[in-house]
Protein backbone atom coordinates (compact mmCIF):
# COMPACT_ATOMS: atom_id res chain seq x y z
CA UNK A 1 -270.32 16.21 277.20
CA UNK A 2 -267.90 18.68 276.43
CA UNK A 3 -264.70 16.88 276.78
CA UNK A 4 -266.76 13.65 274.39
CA UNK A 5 -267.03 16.06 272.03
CA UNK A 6 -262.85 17.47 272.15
CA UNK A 7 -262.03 13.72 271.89
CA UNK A 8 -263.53 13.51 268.97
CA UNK A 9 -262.20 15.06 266.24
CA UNK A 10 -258.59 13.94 267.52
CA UNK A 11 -259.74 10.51 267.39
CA UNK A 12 -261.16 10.67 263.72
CA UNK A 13 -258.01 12.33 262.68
CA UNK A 14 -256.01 9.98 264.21
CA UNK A 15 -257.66 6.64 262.37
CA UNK A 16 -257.81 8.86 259.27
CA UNK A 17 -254.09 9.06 258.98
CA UNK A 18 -250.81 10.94 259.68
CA UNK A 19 -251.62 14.96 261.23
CA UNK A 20 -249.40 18.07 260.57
CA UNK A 21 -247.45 17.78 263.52
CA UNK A 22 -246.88 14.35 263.08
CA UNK A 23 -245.35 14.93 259.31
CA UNK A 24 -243.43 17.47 260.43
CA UNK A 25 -242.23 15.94 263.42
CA UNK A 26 -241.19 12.81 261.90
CA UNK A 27 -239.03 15.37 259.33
CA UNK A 28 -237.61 17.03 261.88
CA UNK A 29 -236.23 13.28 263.41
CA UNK A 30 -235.17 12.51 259.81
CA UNK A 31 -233.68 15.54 259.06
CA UNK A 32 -231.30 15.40 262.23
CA UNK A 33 -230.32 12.04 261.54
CA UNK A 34 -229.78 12.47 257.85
CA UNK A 35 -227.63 15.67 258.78
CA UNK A 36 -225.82 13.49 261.60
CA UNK A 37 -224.97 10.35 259.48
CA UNK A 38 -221.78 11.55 257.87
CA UNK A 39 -220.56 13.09 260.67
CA UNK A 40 -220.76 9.89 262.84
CA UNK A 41 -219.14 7.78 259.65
CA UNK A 42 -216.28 10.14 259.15
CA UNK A 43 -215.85 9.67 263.48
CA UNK A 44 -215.69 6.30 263.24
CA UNK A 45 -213.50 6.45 259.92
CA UNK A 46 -210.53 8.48 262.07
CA UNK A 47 -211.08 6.54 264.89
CA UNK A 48 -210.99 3.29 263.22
């Protein structure tokens, strides 16, 4: 019963749309990449 009721809430949340963590993990991913990107071009700018 109890763990029917834990599963729940996760589950509703989950059809209902995007949670915190998943916002903030998904700026964390863009954030790196976005901070990486002109590094990597000016790499392959010298290198080229």
């Amino acid at each position: 019963m109890n763990s029917q009721n834990e599963a729940a809430p996760q589950l509703g949340a989950g059809q209902q749309g995007f949670s915190t963590e998943d916002i903030l993990w998904a700026a964390g991913i863009w954030s790196v990449i976005l901070t990486l990107s002109p590094v990597i071009v000016f790499y392959m700018l010298m290198v080229a």
